[in-house]
C-alpha atoms as a PDB file:
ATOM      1  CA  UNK A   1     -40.304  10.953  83.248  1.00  0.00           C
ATOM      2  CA  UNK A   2     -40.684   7.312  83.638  1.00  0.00           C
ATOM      3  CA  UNK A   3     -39.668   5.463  86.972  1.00  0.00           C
ATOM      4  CA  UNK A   4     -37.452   2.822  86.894  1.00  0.00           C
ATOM      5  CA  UNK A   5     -37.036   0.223  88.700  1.00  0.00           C
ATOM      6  CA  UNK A   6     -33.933  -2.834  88.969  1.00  0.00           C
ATOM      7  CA  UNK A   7     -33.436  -6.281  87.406  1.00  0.00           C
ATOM      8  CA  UNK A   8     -30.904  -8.419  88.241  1.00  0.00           C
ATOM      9  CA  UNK A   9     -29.061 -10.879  85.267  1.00  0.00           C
ATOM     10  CA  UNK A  10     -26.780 -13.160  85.874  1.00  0.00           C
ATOM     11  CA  UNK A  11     -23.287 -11.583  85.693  1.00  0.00           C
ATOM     12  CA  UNK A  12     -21.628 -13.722  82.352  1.00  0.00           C
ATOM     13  CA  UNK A  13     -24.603 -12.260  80.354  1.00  0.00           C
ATOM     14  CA  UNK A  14     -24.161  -8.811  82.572  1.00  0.00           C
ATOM     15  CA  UNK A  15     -20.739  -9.327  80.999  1.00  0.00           C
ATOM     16  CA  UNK A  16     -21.616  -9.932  77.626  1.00  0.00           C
ATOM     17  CA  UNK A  17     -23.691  -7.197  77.250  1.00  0.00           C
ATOM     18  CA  UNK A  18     -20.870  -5.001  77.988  1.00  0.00           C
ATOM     19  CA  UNK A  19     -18.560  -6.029  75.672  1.00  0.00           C
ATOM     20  CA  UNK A  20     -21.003  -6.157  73.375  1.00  0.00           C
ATOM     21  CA  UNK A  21     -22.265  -2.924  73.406  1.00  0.00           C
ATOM     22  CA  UNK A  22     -19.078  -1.266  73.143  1.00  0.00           C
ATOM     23  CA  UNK A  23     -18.496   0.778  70.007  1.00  0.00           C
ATOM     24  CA  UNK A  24     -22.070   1.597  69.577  1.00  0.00           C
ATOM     25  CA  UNK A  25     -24.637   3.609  70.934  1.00  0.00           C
ATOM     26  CA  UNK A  26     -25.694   2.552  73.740  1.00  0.00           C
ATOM     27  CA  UNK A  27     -24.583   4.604  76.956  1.00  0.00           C
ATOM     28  CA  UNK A  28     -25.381   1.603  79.360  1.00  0.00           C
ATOM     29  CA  UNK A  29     -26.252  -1.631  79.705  1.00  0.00           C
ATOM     30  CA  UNK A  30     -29.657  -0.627  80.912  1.00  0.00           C
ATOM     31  CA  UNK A  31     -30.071   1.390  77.885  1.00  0.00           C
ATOM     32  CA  UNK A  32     -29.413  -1.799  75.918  1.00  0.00           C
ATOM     33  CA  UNK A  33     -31.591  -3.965  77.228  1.00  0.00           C
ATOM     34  CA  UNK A  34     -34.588  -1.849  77.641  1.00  0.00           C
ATOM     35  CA  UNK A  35     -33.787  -1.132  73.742  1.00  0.00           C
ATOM     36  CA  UNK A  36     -34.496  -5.022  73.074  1.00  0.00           C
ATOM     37  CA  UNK A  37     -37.241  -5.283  75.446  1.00  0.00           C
ATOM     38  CA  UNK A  38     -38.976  -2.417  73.743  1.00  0.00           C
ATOM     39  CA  UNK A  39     -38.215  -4.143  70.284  1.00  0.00           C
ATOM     40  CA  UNK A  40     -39.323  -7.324  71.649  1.00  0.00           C
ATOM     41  CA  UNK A  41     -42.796  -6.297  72.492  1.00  0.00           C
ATOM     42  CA  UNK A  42     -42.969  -3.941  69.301  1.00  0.00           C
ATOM     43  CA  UNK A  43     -42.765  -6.724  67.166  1.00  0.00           C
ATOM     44  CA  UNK A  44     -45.305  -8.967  69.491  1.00  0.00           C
ATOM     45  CA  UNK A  45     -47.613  -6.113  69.103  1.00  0.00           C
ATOM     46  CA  UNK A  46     -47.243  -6.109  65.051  1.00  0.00           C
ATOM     47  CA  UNK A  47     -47.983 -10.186  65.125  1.00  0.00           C
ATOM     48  CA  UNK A  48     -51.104  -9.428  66.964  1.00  0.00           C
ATOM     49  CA  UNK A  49     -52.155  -6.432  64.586  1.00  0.00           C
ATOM     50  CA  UNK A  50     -51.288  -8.816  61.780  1.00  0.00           C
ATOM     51  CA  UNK A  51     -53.404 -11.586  63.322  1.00  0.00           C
ATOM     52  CA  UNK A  52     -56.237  -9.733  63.860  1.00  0.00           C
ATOM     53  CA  UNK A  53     -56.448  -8.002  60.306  1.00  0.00           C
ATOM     54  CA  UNK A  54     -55.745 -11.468  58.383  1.00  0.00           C
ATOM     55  CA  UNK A  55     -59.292 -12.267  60.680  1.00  0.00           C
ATOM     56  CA  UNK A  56     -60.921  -9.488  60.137  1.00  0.00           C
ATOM     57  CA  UNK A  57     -59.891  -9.544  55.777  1.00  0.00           C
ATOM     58  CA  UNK A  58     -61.091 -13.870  56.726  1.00  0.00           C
ATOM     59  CA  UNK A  59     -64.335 -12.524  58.381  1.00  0.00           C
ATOM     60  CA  UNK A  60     -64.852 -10.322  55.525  1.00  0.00           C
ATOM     61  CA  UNK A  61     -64.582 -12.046  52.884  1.00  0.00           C
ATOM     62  CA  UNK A  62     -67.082 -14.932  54.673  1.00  0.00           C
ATOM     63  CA  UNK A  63     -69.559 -11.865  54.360  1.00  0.00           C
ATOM     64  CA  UNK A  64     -69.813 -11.546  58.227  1.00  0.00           C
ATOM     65  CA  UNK A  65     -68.166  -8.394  57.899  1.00  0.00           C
END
């Protein structure tokens, strides 16, 4: 299992999360915001996959490939 560690946020967006979370999944607030941290870096790590095959399709088509 992973070890976790603590983050503080300001309380208003502490406070927001809550409310906002209500009625779905999400057991906790933690649980929420390591959800969008996950998707946040998911998505940064498809940009860079797309970046580097639109380079690599560039590169090959420039016959250096």
């Amino acid at each position: 299992m992973a070890k976790h560690t603590t983050i503080s946020i300001p309380e208003p967006l502490y406070k927001k999360i809550k409310s906002f979370i209500k009625g779905t999944g999400f057991s906790s607030s933690s649980d929420f915001v390591t959800f969008v941290l996950r998707e946040i870096f998911l998505e940064e790590g498809r940009k860079t996959s797309d970046k580097r095959k639109l380079i690599h399709d560039k590169l090959k088509a420039l016959g250096y490939m």
